[in-house]
PDB file of N, CA and C in Angstrom:
ATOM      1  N   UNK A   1       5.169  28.312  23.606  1.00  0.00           N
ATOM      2  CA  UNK A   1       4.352  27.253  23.071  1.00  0.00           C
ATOM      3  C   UNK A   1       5.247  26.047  22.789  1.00  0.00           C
ATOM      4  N   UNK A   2       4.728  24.494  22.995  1.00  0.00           N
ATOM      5  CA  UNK A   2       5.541  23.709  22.918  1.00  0.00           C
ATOM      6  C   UNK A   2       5.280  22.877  21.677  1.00  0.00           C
ATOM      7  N   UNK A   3       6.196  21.881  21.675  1.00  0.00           N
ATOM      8  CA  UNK A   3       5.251  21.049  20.370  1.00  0.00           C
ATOM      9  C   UNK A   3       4.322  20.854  20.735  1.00  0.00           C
ATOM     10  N   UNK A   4       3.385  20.299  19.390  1.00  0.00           N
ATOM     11  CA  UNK A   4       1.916  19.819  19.532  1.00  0.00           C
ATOM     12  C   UNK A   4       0.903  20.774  19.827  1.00  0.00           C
ATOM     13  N   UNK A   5       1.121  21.929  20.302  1.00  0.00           N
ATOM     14  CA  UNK A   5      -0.031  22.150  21.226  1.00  0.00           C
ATOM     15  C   UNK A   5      -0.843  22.437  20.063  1.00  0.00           C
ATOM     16  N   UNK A   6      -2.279  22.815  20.034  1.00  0.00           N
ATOM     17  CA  UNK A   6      -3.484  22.941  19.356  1.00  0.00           C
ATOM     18  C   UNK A   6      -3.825  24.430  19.760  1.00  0.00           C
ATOM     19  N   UNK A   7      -3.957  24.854  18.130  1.00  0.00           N
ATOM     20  CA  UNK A   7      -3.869  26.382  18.533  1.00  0.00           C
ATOM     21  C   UNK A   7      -5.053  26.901  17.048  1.00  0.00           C
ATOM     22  N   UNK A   8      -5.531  27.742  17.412  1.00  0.00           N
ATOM     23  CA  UNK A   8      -6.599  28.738  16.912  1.00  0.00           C
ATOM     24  C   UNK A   8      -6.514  29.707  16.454  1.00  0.00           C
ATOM     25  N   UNK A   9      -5.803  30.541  14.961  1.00  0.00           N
ATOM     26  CA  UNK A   9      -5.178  31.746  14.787  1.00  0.00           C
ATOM     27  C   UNK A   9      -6.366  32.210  13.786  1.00  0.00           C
ATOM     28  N   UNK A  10      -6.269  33.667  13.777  1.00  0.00           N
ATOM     29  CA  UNK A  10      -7.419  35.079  13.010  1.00  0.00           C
ATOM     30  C   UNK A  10      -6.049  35.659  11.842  1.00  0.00           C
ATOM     31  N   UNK A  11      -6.330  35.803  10.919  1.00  0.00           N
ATOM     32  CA  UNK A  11      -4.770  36.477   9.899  1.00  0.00           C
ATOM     33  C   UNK A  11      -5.211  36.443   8.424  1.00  0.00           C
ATOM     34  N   UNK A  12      -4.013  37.252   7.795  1.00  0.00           N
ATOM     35  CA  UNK A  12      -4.549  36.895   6.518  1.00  0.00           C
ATOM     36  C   UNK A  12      -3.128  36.903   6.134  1.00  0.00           C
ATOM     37  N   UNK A  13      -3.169  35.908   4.648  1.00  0.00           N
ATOM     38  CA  UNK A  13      -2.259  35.309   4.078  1.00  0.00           C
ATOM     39  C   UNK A  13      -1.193  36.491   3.660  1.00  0.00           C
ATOM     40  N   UNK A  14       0.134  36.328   3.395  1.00  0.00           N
ATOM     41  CA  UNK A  14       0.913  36.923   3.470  1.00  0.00           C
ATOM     42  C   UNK A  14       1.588  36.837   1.930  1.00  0.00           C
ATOM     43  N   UNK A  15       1.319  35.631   1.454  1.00  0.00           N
ATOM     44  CA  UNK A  15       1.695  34.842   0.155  1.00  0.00           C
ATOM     45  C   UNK A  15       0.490  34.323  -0.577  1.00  0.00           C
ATOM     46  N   UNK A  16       0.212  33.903  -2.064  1.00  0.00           N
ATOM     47  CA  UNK A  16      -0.463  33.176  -2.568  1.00  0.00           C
ATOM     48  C   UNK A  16      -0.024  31.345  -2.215  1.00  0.00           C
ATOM     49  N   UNK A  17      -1.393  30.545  -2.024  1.00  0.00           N
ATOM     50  CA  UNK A  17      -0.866  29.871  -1.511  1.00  0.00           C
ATOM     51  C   UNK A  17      -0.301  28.377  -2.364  1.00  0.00           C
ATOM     52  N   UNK A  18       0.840  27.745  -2.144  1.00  0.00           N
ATOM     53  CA  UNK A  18       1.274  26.744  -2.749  1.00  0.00           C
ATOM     54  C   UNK A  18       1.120  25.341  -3.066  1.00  0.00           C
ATOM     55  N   UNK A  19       0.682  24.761  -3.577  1.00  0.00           N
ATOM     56  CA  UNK A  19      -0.134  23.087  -3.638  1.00  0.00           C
ATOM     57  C   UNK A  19       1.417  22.758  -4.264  1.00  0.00           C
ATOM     58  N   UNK A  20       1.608  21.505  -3.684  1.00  0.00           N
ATOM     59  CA  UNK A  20       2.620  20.628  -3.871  1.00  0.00           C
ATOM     60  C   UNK A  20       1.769  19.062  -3.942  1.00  0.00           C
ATOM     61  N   UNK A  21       2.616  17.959  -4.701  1.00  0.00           N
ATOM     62  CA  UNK A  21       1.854  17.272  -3.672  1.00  0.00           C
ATOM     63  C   UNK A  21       3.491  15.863  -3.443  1.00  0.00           C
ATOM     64  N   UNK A  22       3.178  14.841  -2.544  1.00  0.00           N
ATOM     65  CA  UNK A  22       4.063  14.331  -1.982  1.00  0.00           C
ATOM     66  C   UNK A  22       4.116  12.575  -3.142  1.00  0.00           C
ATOM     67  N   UNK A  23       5.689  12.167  -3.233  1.00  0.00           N
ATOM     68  CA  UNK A  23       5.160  11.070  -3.979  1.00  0.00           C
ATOM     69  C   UNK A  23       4.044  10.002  -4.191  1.00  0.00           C
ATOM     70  N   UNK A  24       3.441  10.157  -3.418  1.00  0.00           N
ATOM     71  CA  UNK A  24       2.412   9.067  -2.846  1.00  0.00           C
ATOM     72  C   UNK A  24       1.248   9.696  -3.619  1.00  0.00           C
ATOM     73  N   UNK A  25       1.480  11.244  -4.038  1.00  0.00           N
ATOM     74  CA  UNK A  25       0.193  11.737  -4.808  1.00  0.00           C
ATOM     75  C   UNK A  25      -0.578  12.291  -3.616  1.00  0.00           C
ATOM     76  N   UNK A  26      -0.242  12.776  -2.137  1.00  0.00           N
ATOM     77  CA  UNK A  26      -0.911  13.183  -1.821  1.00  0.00           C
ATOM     78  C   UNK A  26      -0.925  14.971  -1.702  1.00  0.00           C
ATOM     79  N   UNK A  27      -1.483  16.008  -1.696  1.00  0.00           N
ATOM     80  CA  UNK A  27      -1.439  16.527  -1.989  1.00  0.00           C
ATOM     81  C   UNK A  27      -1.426  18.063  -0.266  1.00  0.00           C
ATOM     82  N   UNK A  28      -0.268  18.638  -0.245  1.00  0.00           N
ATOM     83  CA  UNK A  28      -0.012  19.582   0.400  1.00  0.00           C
ATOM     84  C   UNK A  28      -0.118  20.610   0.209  1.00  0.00           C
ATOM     85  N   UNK A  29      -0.762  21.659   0.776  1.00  0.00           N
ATOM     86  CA  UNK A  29      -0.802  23.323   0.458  1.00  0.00           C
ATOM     87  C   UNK A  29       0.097  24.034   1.592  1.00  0.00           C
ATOM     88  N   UNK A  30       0.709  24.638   1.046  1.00  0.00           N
ATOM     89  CA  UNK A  30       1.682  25.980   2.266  1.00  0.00           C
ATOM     90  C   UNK A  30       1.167  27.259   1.962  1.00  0.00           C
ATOM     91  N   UNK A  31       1.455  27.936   3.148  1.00  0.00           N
ATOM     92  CA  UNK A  31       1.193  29.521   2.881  1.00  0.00           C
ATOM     93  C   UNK A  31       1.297  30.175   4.629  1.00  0.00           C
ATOM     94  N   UNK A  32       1.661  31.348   4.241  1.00  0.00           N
ATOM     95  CA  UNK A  32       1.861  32.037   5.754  1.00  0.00           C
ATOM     96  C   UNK A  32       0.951  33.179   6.217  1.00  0.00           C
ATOM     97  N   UNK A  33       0.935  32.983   7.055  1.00  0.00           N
ATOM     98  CA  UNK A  33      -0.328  33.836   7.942  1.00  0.00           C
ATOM     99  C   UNK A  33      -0.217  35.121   8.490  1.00  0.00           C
ATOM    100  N   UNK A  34      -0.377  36.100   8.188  1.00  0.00           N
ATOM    101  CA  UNK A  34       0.244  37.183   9.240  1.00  0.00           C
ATOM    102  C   UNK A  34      -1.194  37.391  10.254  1.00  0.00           C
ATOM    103  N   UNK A  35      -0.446  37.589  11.612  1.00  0.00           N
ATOM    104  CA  UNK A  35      -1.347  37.422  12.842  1.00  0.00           C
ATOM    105  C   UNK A  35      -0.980  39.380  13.154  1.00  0.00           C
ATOM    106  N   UNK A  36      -1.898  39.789  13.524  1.00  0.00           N
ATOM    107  CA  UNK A  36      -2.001  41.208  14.126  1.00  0.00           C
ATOM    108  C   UNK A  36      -2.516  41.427  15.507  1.00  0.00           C
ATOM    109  N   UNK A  37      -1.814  41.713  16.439  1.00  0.00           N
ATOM    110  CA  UNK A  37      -2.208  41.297  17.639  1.00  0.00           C
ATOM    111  C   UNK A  37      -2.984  43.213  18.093  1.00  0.00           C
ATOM    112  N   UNK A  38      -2.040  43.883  17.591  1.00  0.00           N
ATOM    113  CA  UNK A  38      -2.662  45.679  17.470  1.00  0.00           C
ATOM    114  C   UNK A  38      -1.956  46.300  16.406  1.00  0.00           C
ATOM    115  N   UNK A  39      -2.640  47.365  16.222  1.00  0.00           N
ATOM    116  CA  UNK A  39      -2.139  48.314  14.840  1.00  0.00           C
ATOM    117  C   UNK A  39      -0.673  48.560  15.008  1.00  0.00           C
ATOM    118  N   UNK A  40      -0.297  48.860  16.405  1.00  0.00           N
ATOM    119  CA  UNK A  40       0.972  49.530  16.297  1.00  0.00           C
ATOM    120  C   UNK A  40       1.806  48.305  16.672  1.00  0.00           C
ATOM    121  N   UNK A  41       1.646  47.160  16.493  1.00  0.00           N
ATOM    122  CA  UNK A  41       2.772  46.130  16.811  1.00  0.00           C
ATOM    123  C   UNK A  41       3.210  45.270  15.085  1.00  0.00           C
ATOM    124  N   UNK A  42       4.433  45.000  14.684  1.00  0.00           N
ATOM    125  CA  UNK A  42       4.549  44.253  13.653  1.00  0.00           C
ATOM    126  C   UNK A  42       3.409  42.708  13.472  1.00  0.00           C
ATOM    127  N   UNK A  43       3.329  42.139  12.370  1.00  0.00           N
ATOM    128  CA  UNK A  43       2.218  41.101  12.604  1.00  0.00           C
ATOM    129  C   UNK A  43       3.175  39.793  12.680  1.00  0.00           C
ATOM    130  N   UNK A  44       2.935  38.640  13.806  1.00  0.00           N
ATOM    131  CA  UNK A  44       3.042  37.603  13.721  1.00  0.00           C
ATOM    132  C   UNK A  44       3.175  36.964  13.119  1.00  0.00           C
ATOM    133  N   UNK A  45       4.281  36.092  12.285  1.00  0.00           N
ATOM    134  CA  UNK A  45       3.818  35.018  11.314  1.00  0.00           C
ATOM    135  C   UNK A  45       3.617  33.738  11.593  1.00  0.00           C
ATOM    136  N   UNK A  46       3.000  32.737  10.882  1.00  0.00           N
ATOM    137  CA  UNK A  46       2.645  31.432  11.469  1.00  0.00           C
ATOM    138  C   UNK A  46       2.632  30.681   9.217  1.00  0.00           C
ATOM    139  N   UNK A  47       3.270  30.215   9.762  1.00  0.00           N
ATOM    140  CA  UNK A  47       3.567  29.177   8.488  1.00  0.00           C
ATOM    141  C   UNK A  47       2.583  27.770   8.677  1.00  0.00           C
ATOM    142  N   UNK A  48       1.936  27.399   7.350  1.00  0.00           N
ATOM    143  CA  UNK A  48       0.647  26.718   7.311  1.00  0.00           C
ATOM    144  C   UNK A  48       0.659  25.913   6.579  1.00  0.00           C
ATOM    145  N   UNK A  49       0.581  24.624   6.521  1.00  0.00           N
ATOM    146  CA  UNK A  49       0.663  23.578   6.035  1.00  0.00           C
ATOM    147  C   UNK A  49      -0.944  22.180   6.225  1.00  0.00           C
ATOM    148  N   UNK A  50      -1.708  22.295   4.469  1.00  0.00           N
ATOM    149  CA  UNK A  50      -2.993  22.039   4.761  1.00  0.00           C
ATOM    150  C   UNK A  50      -2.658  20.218   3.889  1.00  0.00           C
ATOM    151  N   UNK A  51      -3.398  19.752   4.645  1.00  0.00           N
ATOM    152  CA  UNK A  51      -3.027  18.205   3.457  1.00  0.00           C
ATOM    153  C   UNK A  51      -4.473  18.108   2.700  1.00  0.00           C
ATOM    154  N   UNK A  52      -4.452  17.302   2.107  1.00  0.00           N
ATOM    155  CA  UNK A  52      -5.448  16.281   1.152  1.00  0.00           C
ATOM    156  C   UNK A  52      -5.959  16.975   0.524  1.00  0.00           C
ATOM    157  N   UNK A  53      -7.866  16.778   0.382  1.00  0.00           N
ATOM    158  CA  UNK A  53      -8.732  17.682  -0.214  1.00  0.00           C
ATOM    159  C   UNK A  53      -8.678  19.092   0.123  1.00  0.00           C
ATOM    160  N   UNK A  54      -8.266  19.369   1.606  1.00  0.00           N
ATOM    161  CA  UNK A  54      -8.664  20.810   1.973  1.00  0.00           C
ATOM    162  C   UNK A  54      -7.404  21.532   1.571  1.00  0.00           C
ATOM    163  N   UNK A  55      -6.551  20.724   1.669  1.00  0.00           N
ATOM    164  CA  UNK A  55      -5.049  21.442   0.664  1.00  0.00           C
ATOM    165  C   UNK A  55      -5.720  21.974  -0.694  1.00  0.00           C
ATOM    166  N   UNK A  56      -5.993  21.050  -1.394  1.00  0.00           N
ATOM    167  CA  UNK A  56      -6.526  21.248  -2.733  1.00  0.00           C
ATOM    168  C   UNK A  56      -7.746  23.115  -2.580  1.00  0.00           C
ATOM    169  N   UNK A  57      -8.281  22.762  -2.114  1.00  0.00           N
ATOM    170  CA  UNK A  57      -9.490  23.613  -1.751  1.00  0.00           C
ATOM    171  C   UNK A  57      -9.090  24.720  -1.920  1.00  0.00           C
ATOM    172  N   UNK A  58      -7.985  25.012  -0.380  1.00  0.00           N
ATOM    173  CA  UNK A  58      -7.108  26.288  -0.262  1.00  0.00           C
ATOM    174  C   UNK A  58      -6.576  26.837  -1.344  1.00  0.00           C
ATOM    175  N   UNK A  59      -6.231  25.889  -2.147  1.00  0.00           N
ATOM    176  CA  UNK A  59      -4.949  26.303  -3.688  1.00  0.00           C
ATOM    177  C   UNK A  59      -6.070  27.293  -4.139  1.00  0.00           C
ATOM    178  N   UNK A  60      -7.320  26.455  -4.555  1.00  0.00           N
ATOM    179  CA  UNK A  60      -8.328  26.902  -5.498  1.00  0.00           C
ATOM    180  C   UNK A  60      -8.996  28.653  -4.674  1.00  0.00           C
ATOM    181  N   UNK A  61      -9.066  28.689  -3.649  1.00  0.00           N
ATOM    182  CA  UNK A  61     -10.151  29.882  -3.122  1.00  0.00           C
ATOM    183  C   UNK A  61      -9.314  30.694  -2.210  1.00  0.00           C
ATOM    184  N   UNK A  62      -8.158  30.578  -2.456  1.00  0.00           N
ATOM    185  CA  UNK A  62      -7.226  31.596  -1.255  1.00  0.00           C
ATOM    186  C   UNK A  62      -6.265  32.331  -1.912  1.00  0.00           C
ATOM    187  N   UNK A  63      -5.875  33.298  -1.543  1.00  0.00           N
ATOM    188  CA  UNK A  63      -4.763  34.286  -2.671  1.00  0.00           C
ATOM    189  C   UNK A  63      -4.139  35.357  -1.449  1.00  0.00           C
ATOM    190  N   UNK A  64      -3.001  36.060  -1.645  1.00  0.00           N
ATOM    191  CA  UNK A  64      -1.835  36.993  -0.849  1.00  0.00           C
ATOM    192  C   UNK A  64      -3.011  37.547  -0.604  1.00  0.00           C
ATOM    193  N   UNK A  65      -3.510  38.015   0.989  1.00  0.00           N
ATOM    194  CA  UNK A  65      -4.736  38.924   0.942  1.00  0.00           C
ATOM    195  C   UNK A  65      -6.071  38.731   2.104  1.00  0.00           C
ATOM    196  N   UNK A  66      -6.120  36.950   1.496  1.00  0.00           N
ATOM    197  CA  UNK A  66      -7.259  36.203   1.800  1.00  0.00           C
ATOM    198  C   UNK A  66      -7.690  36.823   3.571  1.00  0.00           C
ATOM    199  N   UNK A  67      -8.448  36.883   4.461  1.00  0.00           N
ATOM    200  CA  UNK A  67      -8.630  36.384   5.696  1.00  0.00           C
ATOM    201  C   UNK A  67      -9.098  34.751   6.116  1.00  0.00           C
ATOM    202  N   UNK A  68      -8.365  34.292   7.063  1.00  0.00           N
ATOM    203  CA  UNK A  68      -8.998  33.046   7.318  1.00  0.00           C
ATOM    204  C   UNK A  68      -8.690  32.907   8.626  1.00  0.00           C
ATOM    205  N   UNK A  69      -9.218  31.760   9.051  1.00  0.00           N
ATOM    206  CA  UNK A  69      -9.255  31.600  10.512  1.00  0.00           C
ATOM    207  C   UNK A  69      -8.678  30.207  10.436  1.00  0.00           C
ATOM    208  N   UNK A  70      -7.640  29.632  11.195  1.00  0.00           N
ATOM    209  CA  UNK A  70      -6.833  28.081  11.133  1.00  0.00           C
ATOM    210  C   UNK A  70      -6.984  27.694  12.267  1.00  0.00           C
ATOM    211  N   UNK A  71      -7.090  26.237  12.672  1.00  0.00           N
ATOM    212  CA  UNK A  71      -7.152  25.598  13.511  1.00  0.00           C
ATOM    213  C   UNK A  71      -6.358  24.267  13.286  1.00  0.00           C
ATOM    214  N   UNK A  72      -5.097  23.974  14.391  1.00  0.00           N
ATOM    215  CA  UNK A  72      -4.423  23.105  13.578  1.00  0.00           C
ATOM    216  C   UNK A  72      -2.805  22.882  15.027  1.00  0.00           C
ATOM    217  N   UNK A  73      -2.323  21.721  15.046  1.00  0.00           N
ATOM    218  CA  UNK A  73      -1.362  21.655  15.763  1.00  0.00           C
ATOM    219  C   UNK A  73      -0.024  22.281  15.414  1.00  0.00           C
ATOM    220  N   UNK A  74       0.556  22.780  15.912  1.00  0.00           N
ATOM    221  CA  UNK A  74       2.036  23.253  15.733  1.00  0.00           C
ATOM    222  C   UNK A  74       3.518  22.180  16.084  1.00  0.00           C
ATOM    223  N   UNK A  75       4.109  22.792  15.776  1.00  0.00           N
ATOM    224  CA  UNK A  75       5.257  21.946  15.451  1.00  0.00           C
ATOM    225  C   UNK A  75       6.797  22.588  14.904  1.00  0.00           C
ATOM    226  N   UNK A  76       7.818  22.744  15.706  1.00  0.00           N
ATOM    227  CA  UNK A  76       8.990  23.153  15.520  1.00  0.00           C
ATOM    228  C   UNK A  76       9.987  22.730  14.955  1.00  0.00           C
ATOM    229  N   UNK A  77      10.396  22.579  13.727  1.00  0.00           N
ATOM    230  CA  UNK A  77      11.364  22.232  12.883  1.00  0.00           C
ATOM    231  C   UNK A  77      12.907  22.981  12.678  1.00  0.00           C
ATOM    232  N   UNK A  78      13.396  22.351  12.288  1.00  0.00           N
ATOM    233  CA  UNK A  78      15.146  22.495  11.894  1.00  0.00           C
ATOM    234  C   UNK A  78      15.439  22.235  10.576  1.00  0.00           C
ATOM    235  N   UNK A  79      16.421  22.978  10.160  1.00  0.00           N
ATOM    236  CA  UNK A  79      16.768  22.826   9.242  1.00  0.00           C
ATOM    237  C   UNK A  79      18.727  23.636   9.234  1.00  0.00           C
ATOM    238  N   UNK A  80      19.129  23.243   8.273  1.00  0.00           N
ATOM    239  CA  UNK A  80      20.731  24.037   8.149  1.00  0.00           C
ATOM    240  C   UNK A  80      20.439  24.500   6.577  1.00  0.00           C
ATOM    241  N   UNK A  81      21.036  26.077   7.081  1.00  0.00           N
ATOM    242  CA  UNK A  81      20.919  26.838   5.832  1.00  0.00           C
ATOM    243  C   UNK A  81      21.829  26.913   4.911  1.00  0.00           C
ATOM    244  N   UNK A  82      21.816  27.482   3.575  1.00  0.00           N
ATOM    245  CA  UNK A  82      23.206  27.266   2.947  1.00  0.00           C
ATOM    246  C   UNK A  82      24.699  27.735   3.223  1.00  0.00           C
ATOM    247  N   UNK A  83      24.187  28.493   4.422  1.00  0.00           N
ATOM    248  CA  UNK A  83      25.187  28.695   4.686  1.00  0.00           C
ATOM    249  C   UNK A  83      26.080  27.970   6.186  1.00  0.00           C
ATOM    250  N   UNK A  84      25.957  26.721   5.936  1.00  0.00           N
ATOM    251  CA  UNK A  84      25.977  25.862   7.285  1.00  0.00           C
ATOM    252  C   UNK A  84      24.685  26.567   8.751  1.00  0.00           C
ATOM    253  N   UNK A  85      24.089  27.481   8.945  1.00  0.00           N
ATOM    254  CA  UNK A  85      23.523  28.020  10.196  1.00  0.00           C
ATOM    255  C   UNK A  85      22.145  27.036  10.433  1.00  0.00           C
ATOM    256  N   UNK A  86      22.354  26.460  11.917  1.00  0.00           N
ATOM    257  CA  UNK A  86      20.959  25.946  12.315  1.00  0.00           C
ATOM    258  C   UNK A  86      19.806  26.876  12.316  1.00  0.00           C
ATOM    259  N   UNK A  87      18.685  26.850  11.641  1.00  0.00           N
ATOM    260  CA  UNK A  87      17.832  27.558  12.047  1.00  0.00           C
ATOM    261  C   UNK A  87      16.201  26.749  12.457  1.00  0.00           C
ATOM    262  N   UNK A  88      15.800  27.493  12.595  1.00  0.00           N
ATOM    263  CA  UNK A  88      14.350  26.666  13.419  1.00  0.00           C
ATOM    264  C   UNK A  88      13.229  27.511  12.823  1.00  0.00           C
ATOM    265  N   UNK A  89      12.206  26.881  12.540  1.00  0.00           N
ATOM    266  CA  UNK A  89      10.632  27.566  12.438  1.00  0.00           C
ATOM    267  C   UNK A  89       9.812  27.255  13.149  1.00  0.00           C
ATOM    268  N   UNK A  90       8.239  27.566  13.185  1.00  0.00           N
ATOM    269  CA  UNK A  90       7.400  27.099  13.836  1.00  0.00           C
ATOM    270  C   UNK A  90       6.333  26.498  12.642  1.00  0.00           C
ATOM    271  N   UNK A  91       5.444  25.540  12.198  1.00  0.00           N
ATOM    272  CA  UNK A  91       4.541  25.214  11.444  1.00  0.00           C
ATOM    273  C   UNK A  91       3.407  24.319  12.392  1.00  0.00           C
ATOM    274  N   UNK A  92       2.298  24.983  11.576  1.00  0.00           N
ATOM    275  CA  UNK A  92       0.859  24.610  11.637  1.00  0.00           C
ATOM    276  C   UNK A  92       0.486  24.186  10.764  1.00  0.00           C
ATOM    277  N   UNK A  93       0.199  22.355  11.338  1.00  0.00           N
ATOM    278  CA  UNK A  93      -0.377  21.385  10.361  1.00  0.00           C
ATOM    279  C   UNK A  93      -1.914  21.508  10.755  1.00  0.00           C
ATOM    280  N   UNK A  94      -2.883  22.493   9.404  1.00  0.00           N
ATOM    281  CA  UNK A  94      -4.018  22.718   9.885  1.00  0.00           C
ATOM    282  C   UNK A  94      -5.247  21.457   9.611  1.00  0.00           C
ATOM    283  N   UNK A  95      -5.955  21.829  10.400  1.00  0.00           N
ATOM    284  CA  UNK A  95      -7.145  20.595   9.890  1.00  0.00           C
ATOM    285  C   UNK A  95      -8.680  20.765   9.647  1.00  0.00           C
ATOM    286  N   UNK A  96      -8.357  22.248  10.126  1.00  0.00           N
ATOM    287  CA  UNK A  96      -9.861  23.181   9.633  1.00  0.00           C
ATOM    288  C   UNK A  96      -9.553  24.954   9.465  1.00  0.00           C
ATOM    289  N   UNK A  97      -9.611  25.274   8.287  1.00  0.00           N
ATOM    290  CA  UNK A  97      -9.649  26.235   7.760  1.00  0.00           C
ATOM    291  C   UNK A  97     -11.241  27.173   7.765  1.00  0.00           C
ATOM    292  N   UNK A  98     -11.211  28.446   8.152  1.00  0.00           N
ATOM    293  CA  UNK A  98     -12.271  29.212   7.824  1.00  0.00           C
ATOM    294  C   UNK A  98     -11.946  30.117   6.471  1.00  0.00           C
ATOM    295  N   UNK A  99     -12.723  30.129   5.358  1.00  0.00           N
ATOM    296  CA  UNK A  99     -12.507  31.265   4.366  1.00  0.00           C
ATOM    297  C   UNK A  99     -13.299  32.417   4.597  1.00  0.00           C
ATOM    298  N   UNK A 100     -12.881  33.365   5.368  1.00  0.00           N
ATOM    299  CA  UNK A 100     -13.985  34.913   5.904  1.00  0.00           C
ATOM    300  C   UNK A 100     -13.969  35.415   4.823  1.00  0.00           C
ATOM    301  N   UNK A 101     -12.824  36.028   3.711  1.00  0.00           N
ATOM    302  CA  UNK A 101     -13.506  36.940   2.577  1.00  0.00           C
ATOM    303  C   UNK A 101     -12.805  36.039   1.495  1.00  0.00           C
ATOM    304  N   UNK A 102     -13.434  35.844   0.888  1.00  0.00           N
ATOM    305  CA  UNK A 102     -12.317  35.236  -0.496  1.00  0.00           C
ATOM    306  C   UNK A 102     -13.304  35.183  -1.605  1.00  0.00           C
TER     307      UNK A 102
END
């Protein structure tokens, strides 16, 4: 998968999820997704990043547990760890959230 692409994931949260918000006052939610592709394979993770109202939303009605369904572009980041090592993630800036059980 490359940057950008627009992607559609089924999972449930792995973490309770985190509201931050950015100086400007706007307001960010994180939280990670575990994806299950079959019983006998480990689950996928996908790291999730919701802005504005629906950030807010998520804080309020989602918990370690939740099922939801995300829809949202991806995006590959860098960072150096404390211990000098490059490492890389993948994040999904979502823009429509489903809440299936919450």
């Amino acid at each position: 998968m490359k940057n950008n692409d627009v992607e559609l994931i089924f999972g449930r949260l792995g973490r309770d999820p985190e509201l931050k918000y950015t100086t400007s006052k706007e307001a960010v939610c994180s939280f990670s997704v575990a994806i299950n592709k079959d019983k006998d394979s480990p689950p996928i993770w996908k790291q999730v990043s919701v802005w504005g109202e629906l950030g807010e939303r998520c804080s309020l009605f989602l918990k370690k547990g939740s099922q939801v369904f995300v829809r949202g572009q991806t995006k590959f980041k860098e960072y150096t760890s404390k211990k000098g090592e490059l490492k890389s993630f993948e994040e999904m800036k979502a823009w429509e959230i489903g809440f299936i059980n919450f």
